[in-house]
Protein backbone atom coordinates (compact mmCIF):
# COMPACT_ATOMS: atom_id res chain seq x y z
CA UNK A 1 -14.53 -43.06 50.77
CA UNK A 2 -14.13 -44.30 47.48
CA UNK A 3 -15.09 -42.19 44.43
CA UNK A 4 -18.52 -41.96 43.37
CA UNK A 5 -19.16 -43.64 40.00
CA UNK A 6 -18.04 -47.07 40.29
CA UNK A 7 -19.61 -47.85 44.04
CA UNK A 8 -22.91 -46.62 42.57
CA UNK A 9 -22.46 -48.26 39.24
CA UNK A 10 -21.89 -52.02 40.89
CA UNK A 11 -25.42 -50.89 43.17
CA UNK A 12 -27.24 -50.07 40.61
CA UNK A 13 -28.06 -46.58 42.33
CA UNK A 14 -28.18 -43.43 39.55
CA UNK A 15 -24.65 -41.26 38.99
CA UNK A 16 -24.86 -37.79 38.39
CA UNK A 17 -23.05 -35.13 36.08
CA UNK A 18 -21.00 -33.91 38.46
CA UNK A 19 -19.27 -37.92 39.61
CA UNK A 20 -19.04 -38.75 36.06
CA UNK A 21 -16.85 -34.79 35.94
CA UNK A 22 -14.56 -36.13 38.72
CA UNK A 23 -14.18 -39.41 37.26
CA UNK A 24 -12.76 -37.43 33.39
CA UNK A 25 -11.30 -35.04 35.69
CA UNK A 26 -9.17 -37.99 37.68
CA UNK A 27 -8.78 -39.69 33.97
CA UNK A 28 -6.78 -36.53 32.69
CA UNK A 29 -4.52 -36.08 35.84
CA UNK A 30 -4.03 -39.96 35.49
CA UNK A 31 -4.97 -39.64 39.06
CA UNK A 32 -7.53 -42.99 38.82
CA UNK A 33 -7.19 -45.46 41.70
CA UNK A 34 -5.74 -48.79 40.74
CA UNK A 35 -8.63 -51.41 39.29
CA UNK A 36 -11.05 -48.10 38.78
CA UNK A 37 -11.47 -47.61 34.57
CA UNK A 38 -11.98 -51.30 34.46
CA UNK A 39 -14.39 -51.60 37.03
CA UNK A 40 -15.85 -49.04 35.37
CA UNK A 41 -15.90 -50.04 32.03
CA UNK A 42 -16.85 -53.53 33.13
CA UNK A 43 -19.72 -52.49 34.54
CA UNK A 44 -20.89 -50.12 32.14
CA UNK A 45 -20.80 -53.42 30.27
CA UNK A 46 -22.38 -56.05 32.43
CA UNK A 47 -25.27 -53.85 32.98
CA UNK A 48 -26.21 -50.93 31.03
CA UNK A 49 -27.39 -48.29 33.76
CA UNK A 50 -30.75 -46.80 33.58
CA UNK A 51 -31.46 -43.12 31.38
CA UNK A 52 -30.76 -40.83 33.75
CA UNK A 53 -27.37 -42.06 34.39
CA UNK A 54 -26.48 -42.38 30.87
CA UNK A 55 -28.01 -38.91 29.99
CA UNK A 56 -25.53 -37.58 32.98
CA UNK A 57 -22.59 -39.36 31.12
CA UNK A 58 -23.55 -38.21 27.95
CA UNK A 59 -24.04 -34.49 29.51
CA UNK A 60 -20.51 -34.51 31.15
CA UNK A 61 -19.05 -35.48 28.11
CA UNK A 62 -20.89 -32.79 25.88
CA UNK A 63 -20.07 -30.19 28.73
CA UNK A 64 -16.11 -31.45 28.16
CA UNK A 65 -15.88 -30.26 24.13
CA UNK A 66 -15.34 -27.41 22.46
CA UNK A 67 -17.96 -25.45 20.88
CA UNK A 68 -19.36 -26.93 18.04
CA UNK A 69 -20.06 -25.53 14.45
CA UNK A 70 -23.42 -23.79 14.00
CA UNK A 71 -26.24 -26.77 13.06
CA UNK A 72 -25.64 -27.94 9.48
CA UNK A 73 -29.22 -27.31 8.44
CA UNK A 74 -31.23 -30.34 6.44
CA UNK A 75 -28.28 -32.59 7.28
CA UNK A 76 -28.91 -36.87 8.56
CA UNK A 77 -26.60 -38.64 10.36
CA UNK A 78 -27.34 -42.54 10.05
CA UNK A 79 -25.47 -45.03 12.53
CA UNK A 80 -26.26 -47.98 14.37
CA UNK A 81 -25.84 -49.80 17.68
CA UNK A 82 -24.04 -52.85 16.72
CA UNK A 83 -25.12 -56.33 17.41
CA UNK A 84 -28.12 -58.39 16.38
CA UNK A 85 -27.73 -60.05 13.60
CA UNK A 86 -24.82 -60.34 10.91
CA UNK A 87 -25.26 -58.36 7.98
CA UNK A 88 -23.34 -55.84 5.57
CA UNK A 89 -23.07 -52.51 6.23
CA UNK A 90 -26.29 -51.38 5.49
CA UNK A 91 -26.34 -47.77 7.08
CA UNK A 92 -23.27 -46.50 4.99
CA UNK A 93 -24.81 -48.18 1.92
CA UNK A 94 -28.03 -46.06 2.49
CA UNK A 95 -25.78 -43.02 3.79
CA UNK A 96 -24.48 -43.12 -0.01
CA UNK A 97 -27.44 -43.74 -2.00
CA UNK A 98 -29.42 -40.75 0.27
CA UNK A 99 -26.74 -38.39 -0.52
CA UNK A 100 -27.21 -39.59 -4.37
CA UNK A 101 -30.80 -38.56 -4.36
CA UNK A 102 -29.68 -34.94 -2.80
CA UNK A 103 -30.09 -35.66 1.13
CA UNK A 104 -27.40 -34.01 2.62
CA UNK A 105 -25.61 -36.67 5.09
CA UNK A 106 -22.87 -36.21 7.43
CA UNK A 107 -21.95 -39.64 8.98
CA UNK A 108 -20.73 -41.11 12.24
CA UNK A 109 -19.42 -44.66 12.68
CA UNK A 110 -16.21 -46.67 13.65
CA UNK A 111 -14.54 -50.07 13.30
CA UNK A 112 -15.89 -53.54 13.31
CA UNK A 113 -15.59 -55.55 16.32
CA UNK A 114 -15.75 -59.25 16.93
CA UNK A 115 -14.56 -60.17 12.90
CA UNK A 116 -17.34 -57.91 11.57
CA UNK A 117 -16.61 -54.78 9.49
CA UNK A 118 -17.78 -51.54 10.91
CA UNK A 119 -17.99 -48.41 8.42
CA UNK A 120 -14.58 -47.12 8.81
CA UNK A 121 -13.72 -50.24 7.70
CA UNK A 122 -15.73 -50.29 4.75
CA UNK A 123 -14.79 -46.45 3.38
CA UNK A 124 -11.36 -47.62 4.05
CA UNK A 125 -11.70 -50.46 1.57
CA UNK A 126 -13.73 -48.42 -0.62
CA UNK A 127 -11.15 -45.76 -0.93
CA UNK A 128 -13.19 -42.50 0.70
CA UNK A 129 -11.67 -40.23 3.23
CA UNK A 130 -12.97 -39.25 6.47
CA UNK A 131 -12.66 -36.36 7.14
CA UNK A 132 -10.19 -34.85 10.03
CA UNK A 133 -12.08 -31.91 11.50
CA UNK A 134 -15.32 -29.73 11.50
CA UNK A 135 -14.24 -27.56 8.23
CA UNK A 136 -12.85 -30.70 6.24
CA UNK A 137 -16.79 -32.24 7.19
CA UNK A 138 -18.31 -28.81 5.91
CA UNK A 139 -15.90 -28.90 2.96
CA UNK A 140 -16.86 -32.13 1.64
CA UNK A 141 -20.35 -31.56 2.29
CA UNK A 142 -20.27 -28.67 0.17
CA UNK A 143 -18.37 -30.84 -2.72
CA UNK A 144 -19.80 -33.90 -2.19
CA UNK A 145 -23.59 -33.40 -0.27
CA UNK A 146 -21.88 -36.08 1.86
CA UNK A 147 -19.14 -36.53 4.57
CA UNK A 148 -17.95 -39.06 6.82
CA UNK A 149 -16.87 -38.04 9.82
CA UNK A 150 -13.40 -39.60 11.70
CA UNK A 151 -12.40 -40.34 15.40
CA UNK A 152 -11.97 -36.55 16.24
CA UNK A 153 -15.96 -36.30 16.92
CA UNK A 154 -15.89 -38.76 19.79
CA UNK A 155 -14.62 -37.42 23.61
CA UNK A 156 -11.18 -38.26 24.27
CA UNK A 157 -12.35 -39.17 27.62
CA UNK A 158 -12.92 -42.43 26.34
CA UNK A 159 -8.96 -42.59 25.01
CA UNK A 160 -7.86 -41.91 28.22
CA UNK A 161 -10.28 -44.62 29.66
CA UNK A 162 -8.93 -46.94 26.85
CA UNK A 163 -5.41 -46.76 28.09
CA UNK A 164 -6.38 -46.85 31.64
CA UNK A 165 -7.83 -50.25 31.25
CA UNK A 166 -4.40 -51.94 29.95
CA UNK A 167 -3.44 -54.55 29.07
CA UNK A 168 -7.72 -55.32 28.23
CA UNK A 169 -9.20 -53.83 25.38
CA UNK A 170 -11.94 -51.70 24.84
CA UNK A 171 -13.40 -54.61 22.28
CA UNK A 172 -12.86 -56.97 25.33
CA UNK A 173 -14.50 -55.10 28.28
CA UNK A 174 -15.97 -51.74 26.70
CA UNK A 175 -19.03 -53.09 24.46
CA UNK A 176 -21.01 -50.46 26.27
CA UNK A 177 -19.52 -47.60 24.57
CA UNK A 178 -20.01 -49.38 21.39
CA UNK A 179 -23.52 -49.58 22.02
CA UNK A 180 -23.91 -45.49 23.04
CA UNK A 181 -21.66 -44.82 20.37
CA UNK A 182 -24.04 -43.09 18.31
CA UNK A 183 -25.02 -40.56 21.01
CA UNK A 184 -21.67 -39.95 21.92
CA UNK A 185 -20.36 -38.54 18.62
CA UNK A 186 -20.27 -34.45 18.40
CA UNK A 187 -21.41 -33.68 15.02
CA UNK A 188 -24.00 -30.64 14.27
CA UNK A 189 -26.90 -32.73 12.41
CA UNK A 190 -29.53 -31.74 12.20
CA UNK A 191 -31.29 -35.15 12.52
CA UNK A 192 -29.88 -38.76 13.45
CA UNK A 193 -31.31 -41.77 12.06
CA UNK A 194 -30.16 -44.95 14.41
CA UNK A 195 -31.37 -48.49 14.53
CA UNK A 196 -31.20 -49.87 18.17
CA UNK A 197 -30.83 -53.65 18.68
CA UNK A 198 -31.13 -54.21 22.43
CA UNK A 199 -34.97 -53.35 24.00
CA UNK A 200 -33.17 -51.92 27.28
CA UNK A 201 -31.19 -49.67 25.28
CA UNK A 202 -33.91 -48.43 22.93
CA UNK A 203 -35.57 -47.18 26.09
CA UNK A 204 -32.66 -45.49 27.33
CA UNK A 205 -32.49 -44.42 23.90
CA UNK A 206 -36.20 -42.82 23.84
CA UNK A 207 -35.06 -40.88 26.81
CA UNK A 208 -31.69 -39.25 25.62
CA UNK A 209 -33.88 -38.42 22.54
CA UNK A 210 -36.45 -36.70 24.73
CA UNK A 211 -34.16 -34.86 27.04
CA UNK A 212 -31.84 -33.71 24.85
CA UNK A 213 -34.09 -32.05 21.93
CA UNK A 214 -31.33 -30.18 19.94
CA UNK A 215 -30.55 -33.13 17.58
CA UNK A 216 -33.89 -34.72 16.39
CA UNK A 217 -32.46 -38.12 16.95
CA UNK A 218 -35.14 -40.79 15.18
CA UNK A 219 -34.93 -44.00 16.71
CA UNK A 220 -35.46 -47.76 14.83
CA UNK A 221 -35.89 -51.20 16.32
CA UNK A 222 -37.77 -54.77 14.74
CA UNK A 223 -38.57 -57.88 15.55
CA UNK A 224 -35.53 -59.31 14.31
CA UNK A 225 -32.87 -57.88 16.24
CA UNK A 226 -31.29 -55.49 13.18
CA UNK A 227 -29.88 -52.26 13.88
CA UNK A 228 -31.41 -51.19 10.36
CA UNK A 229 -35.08 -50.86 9.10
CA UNK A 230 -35.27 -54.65 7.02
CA UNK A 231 -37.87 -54.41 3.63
CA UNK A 232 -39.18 -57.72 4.67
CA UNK A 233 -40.23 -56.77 8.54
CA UNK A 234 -42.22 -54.32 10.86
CA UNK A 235 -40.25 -51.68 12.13
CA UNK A 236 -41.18 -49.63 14.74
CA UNK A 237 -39.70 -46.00 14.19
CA UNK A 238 -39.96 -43.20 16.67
CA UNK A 239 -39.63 -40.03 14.21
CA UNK A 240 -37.82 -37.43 16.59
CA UNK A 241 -37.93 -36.48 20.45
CA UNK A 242 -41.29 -37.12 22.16
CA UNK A 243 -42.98 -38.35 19.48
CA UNK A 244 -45.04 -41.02 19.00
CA UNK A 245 -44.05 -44.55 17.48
CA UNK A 246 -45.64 -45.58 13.94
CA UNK A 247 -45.08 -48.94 12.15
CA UNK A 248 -43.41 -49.06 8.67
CA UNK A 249 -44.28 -52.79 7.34
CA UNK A 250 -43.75 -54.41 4.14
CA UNK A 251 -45.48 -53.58 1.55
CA UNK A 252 -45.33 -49.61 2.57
CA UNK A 253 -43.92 -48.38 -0.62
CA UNK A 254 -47.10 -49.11 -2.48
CA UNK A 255 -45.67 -51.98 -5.20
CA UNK A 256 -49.10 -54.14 -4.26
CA UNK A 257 -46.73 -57.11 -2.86
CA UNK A 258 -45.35 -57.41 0.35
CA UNK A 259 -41.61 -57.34 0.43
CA UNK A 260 -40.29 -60.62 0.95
CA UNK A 261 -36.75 -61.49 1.88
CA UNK A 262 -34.71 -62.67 4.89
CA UNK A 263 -31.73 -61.97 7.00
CA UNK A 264 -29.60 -64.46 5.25
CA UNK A 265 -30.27 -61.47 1.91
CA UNK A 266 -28.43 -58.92 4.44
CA UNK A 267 -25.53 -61.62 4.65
CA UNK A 268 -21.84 -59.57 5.21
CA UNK A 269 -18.65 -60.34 2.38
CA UNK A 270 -18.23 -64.00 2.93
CA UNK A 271 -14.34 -65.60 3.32
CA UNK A 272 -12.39 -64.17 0.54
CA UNK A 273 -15.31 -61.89 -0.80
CA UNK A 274 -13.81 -58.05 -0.64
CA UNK A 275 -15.94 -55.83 1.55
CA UNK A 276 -15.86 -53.66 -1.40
CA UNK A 277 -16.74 -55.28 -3.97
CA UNK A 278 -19.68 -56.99 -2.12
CA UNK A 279 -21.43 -53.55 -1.23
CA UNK A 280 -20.57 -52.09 -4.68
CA UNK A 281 -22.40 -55.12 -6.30
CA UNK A 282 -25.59 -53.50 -4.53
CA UNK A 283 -24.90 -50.48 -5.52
CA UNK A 284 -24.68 -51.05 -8.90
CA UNK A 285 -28.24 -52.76 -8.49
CA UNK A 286 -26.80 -56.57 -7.90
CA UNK A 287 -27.20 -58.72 -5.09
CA UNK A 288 -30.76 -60.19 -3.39
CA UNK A 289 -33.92 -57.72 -3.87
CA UNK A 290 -34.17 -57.50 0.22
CA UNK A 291 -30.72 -55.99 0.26
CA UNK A 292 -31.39 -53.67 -2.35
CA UNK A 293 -34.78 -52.71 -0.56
CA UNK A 294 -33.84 -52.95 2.79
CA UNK A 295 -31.05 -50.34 1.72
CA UNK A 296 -33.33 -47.95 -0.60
CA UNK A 297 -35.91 -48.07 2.76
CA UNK A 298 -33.13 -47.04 5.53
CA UNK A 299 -32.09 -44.33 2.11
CA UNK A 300 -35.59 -43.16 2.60
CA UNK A 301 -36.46 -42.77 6.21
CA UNK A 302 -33.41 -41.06 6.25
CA UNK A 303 -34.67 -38.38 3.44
CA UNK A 304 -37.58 -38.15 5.84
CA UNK A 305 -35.65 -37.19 8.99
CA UNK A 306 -33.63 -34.74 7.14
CA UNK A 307 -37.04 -32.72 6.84
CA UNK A 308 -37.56 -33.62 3.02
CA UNK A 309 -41.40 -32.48 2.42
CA UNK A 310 -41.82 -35.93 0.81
CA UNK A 311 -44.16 -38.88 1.68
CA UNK A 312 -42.35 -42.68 2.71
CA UNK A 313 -43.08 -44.38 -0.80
CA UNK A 314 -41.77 -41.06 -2.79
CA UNK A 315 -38.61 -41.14 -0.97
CA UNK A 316 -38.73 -45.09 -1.47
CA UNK A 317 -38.97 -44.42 -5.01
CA UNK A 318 -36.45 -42.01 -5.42
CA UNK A 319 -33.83 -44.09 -3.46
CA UNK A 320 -35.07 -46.74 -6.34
CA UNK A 321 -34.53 -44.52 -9.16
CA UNK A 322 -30.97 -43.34 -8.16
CA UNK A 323 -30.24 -46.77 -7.67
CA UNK A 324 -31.09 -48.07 -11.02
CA UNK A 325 -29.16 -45.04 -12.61
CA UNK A 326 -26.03 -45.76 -10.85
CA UNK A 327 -26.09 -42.04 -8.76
CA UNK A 328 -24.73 -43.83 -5.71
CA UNK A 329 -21.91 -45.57 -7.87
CA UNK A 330 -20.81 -42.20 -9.31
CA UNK A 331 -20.97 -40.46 -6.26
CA UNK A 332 -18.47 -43.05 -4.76
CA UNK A 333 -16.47 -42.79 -8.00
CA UNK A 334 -16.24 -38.56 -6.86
CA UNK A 335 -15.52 -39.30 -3.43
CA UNK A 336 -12.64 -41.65 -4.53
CA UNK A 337 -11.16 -39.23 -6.72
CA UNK A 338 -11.11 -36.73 -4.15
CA UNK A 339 -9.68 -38.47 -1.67
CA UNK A 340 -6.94 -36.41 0.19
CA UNK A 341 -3.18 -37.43 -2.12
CA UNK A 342 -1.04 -38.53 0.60
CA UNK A 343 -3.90 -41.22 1.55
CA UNK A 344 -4.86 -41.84 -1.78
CA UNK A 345 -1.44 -43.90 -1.98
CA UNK A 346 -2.38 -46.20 0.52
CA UNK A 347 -5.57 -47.72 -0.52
CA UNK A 348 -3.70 -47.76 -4.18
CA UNK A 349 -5.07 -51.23 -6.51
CA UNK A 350 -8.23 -51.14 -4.40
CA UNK A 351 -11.33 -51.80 -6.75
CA UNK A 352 -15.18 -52.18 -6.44
C-alpha cells in the first residue's frame, strides 16, 4: 500500500503527525517513491488541507529541530502570507519603524515570487544583514533592538522536498508553503503579528494559533485582500490565541477624520524605481499619506502584540513621531554600517 500522506491528501481525509514523520523520514533517506514530493506539493497547493492536518505538519516539523533559544521576552515578529493585492513591502517597513520607537522585533520573511519583492529582497537592496544563526539574531537584537532572521529558521525538510520535485520549482508547484510560511519559521518570539489574505487560510490560521499557545501569534485579515492592516479599511484583528476578534477602522487613531487612501497608495517600486529608494522615500516621511499610515498602523499593532502597556492611538502616535524625526532612517543607517565586512562588499554603491 502506498504511503500515507499523499493518498489521503488527493481524498481530502486528515494526515496525522506520525505520516507526515515517515514522509521527512523517506525525504532524508531519499527513499521517496517516484512522482511522490510533487504529488505532494501539488496538492498541498491545489487545496489547502483542513487545521488539523496542517497543525500535524507543522507539529512534525517542530518535533524535527533542535532546541530552540529560551523565548526572547517582549520581542514581535511581523510577516505576511503573500498574495492579495500588489503593494510594497509594508511589514518590513513597519518592522523598522517599530524597532525605532523601542519595540524589540525579530523578523521572519523570504523572497518575492511571481516578479514581486519579498523582504529578503528588500534588506538585500537596502544593505542590512540577516542574520545566520540564533546568537547572531540575539546579537543584533542586543545592538540594534532589531534582527532579521535568514533561511536557517525554516525546516530543511522543505529543501529536501525542493530538490525532490526537480526539474519544477517550489515557486511553480509549492505556493502552499509560501502561504504557511509564517508558521513554519522557528524563531523564539514572543508574539507574531501576520496579515492573512486567503479566508480558508485565516481559519486554519485561528486554529494553529489556538492549539499551539506558546507563540501569541495575532492574526490580520480586511476586506481588501492585503496581508497588512491598510489606514483606509476595517481590519479585523484577532489579538493572540483564543481570543476574540475586534475591528480597527479608520479613523481609530483619534485625528477626527477618517483615513482616506487606496491600494493604488500601497503601489510596489514601479519599472526602473529601486526597491530601495522607494521604501526609504517613506521612511524619510515621503510618499502618499495611506502608505505612511498604513505603515505607522501595522508599526503600532505590532507595539501592541509585543505587550507594550500602551493604548492603539498612543502607539499610532509614536510610530508618527519617530517617523517625522527620521528614527527609522537612522536606525537603517546603523544597521547598514554594521553589516557583516565580507557582505558589506557586495551590496557596495547601493543607496536609499
Amino acid at each position: 500500500m502506498p504511503p500515507g500522506v499523499l493518498p489521503a491528501l488527493v481524498a481530502h481525509r486528515r494526515v496525522d503527525e506520525g505520516s507526515w514523520h515517515d514522509l521527512w523520514e523517506r525525504a532524508e533517506d531519499n527513499a521517496l517513491l517516484p512522482g511522490e514530493a510533487l504529488g505532494v506539493t501539488a496538492s498541498l497547493s491545489t487545496r489547502l488541507p483542513g487545521a488539523d492536518t496542517v497543525v500535524a505538519l507543522l507539529d512534525s516539523l517542530d518535533a524535527r529541530r533542535d532546541r530552540l533559544p529560551a523565548t526572547w521576552p517582549g520581542t514581535v515578529n511581523l510577516v505576511g502570507t503573500g498574495g492579495g493585492p500588489a503593494t510594497f513591502d509594508v511589514t518590513t517597513a513597519a518592522a523598522l519603524l517599530a524597532a525605532a520607537t523601542g519595540v524589540r522585533v525579530v523578523k521572519t520573511g523570504s523572497r518575492g515570487c511571481t516578479g514581486r519583492s519579498g523582504s529578503l529582497d528588500t534588506l538585500e537592496r537596502l544593505g542590512i544583514a540577516t542574520a545566520a544563526s540564533y546568537a547572531e539574531c540575539e546579537d543584533m537584537l542586543a545592538a540594534h533592538g532589531i534582527a532579521f532572521a535568514g533561511g536557517f529558521v525554516h525546516p530543511v525538510e522543505l529543501t529536501r522536498l525542493a530538490r525532490a520535485i526537480l526539474p519544477y520549482a517550489m515557486k511553480e508547484v509549492g505556493g502552499a508553503f509560501d502561504r504557511l510560511g509564517p508558521f513554519l519559521a522557528a524563531i523564539p518570539v514572543s508574539a507574531q503579528l501576520t496579515g492573512v489574505t486567503d479566508p480558508g487560510l485565516y481559519a486554519v490560521a485561528a486554529r494553529v494559533a489556538d492549539r499551539r499557545p506558546g507563540r501569541a501569534l495575532w492574526l490580520t485579515r480586511n476586506d481588501l485582500g492585503a496581508d497588512e492592516l491598510l489606514s483606509f479599511a476595517a481590519n479585523t484583528v484577532r489579538p493572540g490565541p483564543n481570543r476574540s476578534e475586534t475591528t480597527v477602522a479608520p479613523g481609530f487613531a483619534g485625528h477626527g477624520r477618517p483615513y482616506a487612501g487606496t491600494l493604488a497608495d500601497l503601489r510596489p517600486a514601479g519599472p526602473g524605481e529601486p526597491v530601495e529608494t522607494h521604501l526609504m522615500t517613506l521612511l524619510r516621511g515621503g510618499g502618499p499619506v495611506a502608505a505612511r499610515e498604513t505603515v505607522c498602523l501595522n508599526a503600532a499593532v505590532a507595539t501592541l502584540a509585543a505587550g507594550a502597556d500602551r493604548s492603539l492611538a498612543e502607539a499610532f502616535h509614536a510610530a508618527e513621531d519617530a517617523l517625522r524625526e527620521g528614527a527609522a532612517v537612522r536606525l537603517v543607517e546603523r544597521l547598514r554600517a554594521s553589516r557583516r565586512p565580507e557582505t558589506a562588499r557586495q551590496v557596495a554603491g547601493v543607496r536609499a
